[in-house]
PDB file of N, CA and C in Angstrom:
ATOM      1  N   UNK A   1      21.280  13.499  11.961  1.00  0.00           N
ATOM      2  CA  UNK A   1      20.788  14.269  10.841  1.00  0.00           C
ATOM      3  C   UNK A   1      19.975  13.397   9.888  1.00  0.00           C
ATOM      4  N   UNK A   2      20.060  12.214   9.357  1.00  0.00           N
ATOM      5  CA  UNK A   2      19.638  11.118   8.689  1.00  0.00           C
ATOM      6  C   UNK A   2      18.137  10.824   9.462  1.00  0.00           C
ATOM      7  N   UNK A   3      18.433  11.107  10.522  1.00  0.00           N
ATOM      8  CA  UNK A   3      16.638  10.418  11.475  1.00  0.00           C
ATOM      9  C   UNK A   3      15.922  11.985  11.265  1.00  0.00           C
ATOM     10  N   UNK A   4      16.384  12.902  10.985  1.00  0.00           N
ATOM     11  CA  UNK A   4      15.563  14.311  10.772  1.00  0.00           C
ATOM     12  C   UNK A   4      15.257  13.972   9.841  1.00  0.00           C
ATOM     13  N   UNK A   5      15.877  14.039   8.721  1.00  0.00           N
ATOM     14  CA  UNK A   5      15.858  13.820   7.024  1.00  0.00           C
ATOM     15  C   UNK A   5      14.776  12.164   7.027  1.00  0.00           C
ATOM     16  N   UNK A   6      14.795  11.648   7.612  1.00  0.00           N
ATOM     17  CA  UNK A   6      13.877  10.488   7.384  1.00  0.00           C
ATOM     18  C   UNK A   6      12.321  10.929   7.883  1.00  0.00           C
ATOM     19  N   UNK A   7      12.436  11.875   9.096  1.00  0.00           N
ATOM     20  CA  UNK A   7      11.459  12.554   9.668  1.00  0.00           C
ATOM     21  C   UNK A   7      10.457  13.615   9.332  1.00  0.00           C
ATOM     22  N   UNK A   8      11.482  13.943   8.384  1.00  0.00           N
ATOM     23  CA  UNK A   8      10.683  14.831   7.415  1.00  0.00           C
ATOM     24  C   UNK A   8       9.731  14.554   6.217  1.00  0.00           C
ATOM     25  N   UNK A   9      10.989  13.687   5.917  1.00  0.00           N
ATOM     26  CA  UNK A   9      10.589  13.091   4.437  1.00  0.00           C
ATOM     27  C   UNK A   9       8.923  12.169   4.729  1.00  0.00           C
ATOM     28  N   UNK A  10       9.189  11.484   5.873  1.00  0.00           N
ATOM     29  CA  UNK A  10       7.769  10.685   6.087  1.00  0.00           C
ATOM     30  C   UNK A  10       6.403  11.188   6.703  1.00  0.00           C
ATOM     31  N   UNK A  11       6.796  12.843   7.374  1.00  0.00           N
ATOM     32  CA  UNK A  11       5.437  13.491   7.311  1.00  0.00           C
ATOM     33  C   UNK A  11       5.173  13.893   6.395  1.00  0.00           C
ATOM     34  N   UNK A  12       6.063  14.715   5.149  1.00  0.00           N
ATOM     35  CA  UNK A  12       5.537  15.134   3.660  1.00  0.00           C
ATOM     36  C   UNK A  12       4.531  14.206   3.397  1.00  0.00           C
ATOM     37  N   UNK A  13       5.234  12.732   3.271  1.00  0.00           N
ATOM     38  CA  UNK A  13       4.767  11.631   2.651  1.00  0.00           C
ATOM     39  C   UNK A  13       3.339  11.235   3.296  1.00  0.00           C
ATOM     40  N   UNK A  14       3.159  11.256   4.661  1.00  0.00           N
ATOM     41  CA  UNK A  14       1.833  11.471   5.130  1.00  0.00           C
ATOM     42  C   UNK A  14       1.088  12.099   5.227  1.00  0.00           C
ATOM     43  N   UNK A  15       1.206  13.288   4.733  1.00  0.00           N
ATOM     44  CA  UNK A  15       0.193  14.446   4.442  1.00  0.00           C
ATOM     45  C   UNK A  15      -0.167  14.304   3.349  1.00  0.00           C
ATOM     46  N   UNK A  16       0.764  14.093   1.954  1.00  0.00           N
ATOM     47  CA  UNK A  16       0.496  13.738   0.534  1.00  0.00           C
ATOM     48  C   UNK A  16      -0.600  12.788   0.427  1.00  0.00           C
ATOM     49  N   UNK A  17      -0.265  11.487   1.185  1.00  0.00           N
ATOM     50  CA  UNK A  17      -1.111  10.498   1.205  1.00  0.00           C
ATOM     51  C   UNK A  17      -2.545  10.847   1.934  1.00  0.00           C
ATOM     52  N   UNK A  18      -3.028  11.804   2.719  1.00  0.00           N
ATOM     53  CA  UNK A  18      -3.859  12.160   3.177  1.00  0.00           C
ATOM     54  C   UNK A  18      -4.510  12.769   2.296  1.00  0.00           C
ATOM     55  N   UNK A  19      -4.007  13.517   1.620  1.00  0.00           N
ATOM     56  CA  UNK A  19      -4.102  14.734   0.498  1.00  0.00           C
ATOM     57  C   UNK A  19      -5.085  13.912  -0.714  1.00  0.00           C
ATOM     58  N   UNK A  20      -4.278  12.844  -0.700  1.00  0.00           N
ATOM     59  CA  UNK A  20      -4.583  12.108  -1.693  1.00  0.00           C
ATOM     60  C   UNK A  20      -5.632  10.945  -1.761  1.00  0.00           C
ATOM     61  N   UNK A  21      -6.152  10.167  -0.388  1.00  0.00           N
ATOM     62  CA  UNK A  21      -7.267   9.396  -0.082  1.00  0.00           C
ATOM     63  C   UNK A  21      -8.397   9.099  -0.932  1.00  0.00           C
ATOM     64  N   UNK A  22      -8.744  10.393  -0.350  1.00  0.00           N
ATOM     65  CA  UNK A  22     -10.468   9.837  -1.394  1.00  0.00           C
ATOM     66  C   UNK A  22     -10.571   9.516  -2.849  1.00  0.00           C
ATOM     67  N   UNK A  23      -9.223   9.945  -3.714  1.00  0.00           N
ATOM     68  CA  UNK A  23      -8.856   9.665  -4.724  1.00  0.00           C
ATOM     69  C   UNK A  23      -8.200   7.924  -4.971  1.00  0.00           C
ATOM     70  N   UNK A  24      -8.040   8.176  -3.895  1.00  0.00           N
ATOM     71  CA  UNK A  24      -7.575   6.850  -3.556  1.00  0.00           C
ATOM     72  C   UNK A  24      -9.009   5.368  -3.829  1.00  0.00           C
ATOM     73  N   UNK A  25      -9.586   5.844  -2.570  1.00  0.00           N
ATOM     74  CA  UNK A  25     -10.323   5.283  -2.264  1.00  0.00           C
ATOM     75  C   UNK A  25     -11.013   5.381  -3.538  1.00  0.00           C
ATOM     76  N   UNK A  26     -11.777   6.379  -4.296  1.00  0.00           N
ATOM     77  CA  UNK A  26     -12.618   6.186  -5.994  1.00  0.00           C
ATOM     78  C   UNK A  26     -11.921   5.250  -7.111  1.00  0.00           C
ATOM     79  N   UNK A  27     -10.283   5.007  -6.742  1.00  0.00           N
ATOM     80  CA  UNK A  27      -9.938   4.535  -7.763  1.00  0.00           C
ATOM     81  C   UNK A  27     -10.058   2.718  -7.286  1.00  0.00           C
ATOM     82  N   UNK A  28      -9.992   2.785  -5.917  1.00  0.00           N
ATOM     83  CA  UNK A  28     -10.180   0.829  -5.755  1.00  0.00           C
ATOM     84  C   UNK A  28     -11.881   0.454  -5.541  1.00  0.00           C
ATOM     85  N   UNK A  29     -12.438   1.396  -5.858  1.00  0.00           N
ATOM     86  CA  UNK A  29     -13.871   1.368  -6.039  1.00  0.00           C
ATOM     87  C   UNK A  29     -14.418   1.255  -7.444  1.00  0.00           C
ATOM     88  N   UNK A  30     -14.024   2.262  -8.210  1.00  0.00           N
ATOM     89  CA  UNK A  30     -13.360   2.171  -9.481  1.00  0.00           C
ATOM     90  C   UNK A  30     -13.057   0.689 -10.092  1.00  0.00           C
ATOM     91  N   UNK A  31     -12.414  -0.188  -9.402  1.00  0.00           N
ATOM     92  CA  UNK A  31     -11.379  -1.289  -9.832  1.00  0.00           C
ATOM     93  C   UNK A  31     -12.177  -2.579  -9.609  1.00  0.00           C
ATOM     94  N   UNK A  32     -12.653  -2.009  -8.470  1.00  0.00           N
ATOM     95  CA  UNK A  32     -13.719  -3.516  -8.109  1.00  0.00           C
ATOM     96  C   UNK A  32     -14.539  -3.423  -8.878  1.00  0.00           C
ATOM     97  N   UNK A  33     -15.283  -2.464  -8.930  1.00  0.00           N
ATOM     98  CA  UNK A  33     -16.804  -2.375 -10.303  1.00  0.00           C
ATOM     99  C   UNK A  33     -16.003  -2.970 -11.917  1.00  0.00           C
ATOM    100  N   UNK A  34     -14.938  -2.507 -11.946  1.00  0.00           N
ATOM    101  CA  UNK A  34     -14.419  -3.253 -13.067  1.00  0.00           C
ATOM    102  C   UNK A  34     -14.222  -4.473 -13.005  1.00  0.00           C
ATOM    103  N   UNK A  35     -13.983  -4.660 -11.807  1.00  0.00           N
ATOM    104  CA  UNK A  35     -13.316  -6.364 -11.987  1.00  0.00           C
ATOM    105  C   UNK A  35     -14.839  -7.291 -12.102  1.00  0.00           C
ATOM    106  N   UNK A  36     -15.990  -6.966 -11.134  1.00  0.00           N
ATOM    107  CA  UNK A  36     -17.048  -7.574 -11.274  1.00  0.00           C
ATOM    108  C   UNK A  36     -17.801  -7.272 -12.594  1.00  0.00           C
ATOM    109  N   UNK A  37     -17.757  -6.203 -13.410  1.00  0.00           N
ATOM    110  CA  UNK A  37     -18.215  -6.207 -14.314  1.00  0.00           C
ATOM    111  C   UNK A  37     -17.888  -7.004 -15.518  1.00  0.00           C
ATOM    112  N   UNK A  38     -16.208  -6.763 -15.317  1.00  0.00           N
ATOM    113  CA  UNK A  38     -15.795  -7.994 -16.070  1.00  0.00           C
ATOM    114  C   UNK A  38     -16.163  -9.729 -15.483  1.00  0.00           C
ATOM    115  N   UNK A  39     -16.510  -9.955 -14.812  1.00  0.00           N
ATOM    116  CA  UNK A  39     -16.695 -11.223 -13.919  1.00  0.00           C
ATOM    117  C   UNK A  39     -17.937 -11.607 -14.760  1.00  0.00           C
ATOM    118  N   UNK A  40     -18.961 -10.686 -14.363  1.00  0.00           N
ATOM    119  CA  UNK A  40     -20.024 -10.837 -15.172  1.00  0.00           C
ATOM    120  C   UNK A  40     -20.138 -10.943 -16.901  1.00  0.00           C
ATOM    121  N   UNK A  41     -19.209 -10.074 -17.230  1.00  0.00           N
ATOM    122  CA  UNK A  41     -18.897  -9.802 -18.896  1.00  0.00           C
ATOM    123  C   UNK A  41     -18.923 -12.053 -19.451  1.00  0.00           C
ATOM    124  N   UNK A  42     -17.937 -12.393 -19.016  1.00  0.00           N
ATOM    125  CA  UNK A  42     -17.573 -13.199 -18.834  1.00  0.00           C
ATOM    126  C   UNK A  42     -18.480 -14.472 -18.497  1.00  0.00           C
ATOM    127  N   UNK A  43     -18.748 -14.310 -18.281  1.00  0.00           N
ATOM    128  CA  UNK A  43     -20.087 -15.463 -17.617  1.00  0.00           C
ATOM    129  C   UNK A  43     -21.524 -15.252 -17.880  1.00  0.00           C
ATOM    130  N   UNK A  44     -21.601 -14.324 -18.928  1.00  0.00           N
ATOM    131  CA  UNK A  44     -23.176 -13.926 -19.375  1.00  0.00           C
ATOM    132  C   UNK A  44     -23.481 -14.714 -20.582  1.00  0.00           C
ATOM    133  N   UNK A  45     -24.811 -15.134 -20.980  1.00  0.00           N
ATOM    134  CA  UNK A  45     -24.867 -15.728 -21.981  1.00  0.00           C
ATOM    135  C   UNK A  45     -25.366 -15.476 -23.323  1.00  0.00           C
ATOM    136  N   UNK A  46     -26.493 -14.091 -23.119  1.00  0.00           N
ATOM    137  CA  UNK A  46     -27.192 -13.387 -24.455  1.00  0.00           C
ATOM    138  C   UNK A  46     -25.934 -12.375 -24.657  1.00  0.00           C
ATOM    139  N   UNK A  47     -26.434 -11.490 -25.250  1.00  0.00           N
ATOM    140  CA  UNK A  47     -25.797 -10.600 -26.013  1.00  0.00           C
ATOM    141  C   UNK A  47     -25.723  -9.655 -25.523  1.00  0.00           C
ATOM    142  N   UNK A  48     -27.176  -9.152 -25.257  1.00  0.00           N
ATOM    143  CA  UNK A  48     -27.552  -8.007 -24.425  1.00  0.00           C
ATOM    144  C   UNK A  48     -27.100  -7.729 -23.486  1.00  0.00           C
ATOM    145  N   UNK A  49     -27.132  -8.942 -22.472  1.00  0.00           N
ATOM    146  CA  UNK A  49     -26.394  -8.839 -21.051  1.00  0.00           C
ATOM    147  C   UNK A  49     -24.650  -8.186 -21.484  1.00  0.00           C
ATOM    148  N   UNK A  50     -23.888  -9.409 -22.410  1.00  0.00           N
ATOM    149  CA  UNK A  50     -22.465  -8.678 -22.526  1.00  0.00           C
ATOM    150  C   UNK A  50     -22.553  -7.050 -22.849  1.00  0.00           C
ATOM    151  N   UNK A  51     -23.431  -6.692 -23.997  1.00  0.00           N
ATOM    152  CA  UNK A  51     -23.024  -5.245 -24.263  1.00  0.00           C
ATOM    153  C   UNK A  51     -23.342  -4.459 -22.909  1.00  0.00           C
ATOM    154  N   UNK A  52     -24.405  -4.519 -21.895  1.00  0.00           N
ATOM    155  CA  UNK A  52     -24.518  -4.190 -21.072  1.00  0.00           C
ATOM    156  C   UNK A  52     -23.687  -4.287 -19.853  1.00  0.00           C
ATOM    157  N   UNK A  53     -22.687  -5.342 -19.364  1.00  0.00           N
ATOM    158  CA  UNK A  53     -21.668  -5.456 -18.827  1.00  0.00           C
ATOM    159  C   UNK A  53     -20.371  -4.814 -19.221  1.00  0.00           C
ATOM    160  N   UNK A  54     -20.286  -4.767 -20.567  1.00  0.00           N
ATOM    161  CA  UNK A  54     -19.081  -4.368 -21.375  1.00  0.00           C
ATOM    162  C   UNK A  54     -19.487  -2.307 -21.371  1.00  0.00           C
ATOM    163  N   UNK A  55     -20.311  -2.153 -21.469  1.00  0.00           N
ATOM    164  CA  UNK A  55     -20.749  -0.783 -21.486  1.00  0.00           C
ATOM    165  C   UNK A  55     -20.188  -0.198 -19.781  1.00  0.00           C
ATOM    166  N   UNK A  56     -20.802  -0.912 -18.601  1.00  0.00           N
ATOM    167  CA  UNK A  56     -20.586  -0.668 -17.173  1.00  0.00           C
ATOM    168  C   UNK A  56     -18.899  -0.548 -16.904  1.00  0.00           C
ATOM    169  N   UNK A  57     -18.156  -2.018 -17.758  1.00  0.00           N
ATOM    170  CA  UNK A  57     -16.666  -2.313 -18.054  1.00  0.00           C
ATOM    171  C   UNK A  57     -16.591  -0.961 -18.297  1.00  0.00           C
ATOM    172  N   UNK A  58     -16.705   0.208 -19.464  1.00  0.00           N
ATOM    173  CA  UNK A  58     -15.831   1.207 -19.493  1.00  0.00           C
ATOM    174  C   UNK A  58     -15.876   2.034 -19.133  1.00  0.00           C
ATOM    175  N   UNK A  59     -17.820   2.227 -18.423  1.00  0.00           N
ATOM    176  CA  UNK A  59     -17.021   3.503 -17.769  1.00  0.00           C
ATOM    177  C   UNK A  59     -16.930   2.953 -16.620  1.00  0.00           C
ATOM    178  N   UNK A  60     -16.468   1.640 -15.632  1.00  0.00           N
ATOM    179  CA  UNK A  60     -15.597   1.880 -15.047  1.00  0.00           C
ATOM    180  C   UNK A  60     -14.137   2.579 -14.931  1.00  0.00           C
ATOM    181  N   UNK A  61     -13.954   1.270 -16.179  1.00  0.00           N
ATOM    182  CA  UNK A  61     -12.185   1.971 -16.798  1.00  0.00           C
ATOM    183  C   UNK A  61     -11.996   3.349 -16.448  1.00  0.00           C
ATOM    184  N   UNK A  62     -12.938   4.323 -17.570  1.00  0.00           N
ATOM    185  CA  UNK A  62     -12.506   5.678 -17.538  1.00  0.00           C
ATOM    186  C   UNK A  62     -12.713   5.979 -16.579  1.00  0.00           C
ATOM    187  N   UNK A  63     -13.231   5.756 -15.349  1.00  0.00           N
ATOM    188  CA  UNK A  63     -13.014   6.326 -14.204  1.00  0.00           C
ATOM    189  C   UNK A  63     -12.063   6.041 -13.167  1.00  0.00           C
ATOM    190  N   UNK A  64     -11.103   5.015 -13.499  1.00  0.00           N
ATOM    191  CA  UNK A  64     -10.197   4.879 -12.790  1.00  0.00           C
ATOM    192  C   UNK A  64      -8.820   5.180 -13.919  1.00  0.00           C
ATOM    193  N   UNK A  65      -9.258   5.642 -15.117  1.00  0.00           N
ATOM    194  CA  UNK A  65      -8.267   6.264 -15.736  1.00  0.00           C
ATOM    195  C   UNK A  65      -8.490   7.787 -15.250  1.00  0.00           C
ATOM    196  N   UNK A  66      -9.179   8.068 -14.525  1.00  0.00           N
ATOM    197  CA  UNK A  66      -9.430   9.407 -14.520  1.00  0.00           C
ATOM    198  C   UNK A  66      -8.953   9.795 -12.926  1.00  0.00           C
ATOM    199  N   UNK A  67      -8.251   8.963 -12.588  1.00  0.00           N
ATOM    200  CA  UNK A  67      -8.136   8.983 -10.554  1.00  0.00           C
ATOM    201  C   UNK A  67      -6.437   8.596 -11.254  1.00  0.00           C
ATOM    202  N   UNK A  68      -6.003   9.813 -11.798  1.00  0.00           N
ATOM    203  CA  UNK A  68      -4.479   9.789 -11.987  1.00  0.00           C
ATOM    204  C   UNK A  68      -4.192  10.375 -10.197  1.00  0.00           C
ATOM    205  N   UNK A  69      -4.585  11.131  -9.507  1.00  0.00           N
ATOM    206  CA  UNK A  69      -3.957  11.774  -8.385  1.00  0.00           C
ATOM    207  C   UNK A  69      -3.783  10.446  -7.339  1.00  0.00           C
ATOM    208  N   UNK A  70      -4.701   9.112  -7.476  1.00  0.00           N
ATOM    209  CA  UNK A  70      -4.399   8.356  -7.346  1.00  0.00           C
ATOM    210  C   UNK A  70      -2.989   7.878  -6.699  1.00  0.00           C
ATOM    211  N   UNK A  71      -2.004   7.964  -8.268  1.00  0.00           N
ATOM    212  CA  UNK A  71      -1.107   7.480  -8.322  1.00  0.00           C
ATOM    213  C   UNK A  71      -0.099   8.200  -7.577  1.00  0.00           C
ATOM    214  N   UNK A  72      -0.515   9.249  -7.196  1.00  0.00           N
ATOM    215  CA  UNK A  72       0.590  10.464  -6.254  1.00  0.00           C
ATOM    216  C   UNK A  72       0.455   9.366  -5.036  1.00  0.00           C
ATOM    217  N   UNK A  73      -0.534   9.235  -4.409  1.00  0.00           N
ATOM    218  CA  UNK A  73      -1.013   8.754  -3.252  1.00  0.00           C
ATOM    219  C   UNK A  73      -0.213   7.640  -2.904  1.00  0.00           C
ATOM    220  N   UNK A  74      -0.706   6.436  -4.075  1.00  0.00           N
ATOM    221  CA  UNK A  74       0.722   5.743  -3.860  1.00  0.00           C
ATOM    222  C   UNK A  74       2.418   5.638  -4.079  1.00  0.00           C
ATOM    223  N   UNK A  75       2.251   6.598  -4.551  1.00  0.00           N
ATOM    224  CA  UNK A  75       3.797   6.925  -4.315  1.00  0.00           C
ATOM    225  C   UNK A  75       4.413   7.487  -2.913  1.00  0.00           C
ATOM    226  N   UNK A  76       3.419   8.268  -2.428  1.00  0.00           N
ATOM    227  CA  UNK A  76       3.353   8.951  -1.253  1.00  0.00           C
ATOM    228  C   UNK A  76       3.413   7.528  -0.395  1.00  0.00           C
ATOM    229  N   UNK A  77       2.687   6.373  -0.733  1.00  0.00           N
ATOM    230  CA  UNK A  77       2.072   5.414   0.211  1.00  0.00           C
ATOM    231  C   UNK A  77       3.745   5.055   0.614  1.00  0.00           C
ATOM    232  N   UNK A  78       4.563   4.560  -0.583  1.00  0.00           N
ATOM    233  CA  UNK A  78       5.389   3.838  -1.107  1.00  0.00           C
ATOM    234  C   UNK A  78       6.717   4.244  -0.083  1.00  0.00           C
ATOM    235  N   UNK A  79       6.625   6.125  -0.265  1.00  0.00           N
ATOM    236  CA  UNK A  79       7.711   6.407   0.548  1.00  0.00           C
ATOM    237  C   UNK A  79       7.385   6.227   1.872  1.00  0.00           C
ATOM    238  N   UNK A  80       6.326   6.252   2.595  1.00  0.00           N
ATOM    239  CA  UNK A  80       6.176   6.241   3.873  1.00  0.00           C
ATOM    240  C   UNK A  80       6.369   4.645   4.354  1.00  0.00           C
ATOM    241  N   UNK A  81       6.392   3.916   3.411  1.00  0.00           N
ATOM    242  CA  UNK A  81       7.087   2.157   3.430  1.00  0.00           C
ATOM    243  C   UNK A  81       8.769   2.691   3.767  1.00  0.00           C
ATOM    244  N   UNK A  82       9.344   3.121   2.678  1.00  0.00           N
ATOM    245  CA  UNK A  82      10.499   3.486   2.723  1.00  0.00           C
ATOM    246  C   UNK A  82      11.362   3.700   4.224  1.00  0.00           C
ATOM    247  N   UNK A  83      10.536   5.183   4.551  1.00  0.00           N
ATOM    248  CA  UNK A  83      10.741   6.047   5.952  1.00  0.00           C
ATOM    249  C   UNK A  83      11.080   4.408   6.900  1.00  0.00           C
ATOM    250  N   UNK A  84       9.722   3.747   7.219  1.00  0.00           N
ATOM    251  CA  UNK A  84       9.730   3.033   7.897  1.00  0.00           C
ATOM    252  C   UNK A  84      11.015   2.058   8.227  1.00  0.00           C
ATOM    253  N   UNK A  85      11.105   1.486   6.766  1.00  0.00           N
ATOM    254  CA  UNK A  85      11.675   0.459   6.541  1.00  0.00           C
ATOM    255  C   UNK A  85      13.256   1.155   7.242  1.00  0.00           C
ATOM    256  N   UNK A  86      13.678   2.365   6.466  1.00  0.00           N
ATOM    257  CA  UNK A  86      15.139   2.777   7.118  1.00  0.00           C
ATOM    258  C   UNK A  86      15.201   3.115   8.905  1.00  0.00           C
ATOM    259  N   UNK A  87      14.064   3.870   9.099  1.00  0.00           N
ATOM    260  CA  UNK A  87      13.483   4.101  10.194  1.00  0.00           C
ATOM    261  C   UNK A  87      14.403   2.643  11.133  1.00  0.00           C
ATOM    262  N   UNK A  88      13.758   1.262  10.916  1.00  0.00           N
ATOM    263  CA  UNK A  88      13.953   0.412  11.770  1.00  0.00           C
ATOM    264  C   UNK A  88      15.430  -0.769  11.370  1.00  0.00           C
ATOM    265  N   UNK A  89      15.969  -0.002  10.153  1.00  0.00           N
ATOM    266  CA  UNK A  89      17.694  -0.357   9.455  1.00  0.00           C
ATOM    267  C   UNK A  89      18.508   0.418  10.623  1.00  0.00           C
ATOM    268  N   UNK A  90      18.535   1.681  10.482  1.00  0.00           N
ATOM    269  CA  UNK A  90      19.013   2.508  11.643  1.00  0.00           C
ATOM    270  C   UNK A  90      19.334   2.193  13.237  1.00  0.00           C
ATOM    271  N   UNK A  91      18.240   1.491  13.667  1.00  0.00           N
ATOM    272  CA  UNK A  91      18.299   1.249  15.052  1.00  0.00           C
ATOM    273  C   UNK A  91      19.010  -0.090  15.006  1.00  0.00           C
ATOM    274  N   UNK A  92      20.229   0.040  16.210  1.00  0.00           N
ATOM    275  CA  UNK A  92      21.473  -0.809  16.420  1.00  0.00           C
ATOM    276  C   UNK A  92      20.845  -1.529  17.002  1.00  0.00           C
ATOM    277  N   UNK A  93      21.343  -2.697  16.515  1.00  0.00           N
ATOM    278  CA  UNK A  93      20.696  -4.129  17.424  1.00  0.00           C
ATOM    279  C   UNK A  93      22.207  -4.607  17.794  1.00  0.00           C
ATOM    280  N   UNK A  94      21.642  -5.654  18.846  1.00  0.00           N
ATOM    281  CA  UNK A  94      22.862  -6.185  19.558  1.00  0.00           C
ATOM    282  C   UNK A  94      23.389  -7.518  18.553  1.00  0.00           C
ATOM    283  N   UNK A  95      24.480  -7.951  18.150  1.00  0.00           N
ATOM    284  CA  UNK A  95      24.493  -8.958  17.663  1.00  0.00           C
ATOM    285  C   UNK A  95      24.633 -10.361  18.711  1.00  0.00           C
ATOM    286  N   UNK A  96      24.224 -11.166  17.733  1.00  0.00           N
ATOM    287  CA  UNK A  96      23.269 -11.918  18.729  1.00  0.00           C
ATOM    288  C   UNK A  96      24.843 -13.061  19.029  1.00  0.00           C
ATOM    289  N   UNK A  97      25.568 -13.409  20.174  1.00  0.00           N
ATOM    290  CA  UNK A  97      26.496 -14.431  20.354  1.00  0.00           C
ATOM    291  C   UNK A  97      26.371 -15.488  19.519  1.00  0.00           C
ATOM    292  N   UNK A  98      27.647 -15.962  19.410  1.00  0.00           N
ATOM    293  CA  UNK A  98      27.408 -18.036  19.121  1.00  0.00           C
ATOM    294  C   UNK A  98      27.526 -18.573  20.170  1.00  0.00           C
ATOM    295  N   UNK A  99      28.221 -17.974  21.168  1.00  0.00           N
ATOM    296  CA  UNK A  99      28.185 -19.335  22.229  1.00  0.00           C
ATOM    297  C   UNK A  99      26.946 -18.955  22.904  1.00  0.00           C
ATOM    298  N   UNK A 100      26.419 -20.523  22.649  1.00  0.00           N
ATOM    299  CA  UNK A 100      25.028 -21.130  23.629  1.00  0.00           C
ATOM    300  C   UNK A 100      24.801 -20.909  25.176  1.00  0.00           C
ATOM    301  N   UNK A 101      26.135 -20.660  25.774  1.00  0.00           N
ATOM    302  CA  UNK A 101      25.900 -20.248  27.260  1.00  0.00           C
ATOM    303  C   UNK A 101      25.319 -18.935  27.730  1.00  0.00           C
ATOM    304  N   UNK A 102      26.523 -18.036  26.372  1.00  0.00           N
ATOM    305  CA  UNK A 102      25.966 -16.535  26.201  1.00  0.00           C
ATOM    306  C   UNK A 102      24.236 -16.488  26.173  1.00  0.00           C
ATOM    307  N   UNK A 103      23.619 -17.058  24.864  1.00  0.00           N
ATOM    308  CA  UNK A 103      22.298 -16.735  24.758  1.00  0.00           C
ATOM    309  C   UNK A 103      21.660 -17.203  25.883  1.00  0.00           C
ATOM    310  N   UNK A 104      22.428 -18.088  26.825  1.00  0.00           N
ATOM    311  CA  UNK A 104      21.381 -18.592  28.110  1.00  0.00           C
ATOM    312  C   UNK A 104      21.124 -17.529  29.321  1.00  0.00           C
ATOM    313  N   UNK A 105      22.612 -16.890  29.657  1.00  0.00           N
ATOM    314  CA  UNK A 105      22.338 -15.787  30.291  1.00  0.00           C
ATOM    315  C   UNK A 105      21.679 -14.896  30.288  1.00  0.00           C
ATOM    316  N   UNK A 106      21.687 -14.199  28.191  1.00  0.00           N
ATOM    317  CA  UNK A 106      20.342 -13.366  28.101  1.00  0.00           C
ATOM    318  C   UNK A 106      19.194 -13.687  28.267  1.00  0.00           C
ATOM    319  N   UNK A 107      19.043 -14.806  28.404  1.00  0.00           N
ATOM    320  CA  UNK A 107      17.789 -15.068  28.227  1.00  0.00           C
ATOM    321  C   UNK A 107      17.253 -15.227  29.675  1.00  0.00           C
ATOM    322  N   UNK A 108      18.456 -15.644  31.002  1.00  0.00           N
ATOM    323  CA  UNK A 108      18.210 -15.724  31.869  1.00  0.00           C
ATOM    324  C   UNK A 108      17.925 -14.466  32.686  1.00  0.00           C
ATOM    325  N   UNK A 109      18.665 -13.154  32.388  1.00  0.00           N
ATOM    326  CA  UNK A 109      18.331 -11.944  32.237  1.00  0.00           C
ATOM    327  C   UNK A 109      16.568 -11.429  32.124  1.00  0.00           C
ATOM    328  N   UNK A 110      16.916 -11.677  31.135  1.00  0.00           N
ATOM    329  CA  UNK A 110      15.161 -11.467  30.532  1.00  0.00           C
ATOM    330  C   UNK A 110      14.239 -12.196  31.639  1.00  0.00           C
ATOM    331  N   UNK A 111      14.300 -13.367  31.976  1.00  0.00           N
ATOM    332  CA  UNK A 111      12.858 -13.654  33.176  1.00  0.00           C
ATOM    333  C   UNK A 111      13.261 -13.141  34.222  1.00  0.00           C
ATOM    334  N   UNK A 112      14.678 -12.523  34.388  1.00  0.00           N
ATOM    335  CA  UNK A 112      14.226 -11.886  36.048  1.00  0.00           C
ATOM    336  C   UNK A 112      14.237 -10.390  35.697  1.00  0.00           C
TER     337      UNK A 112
END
């Protein structure tokens, strides 16, 4: 019942995140134009150039203040980490011996 309930939960979560992409994608587009604008802000030397960098700076900003659906996306991203992560908690592994002869057999196992 737990691998349904994980099964579910991580297609919601991949459809959301689908849902949510291109919003996605405007807001790290968004982020880079900010970050280089600030790069430039920063390293300019008249005046003109800063107000003109600093002007590009906001409306980057407001446009990645404006890609709130964004933030669904990664949350969506976040649980489908989640899914995964329990996804591969779940599956029984063998515990692994201490005695050294043991691990030789498996291992001798394994090449034939």
């Amino acid at each position: 019942m737990k691998k349904f309930g994980l099964f579910v939960l991580g297609i919601i979560a991949v459809f959301v995140f689908l849902a949510h992409i291109g919003s996605l994608i405007a807001l790290m587009v968004s982020l880079a134009i900010l970050y280089f604008a600030f790069r430039k802000f920063t390293r300019a030397n008249s005046a003109g150039s800063k107000i003109f960098w600093a002007l590009i700076g906001m409306i980057a900003l407001f446009f990645s203040i404006g890609n709130v659906p964004a933030i669904i996306g990664i949350v969506a991203l976040a649980a489908i980490y989640f899914v995964y992560k329990s996804w591969k908690k779940n599956k029984i592994n063998e515990p692994e011996p201490d005695d050294p002869f043991d691990n030789f057999e498996k291992q001798w196992k394994e090449m034939m």
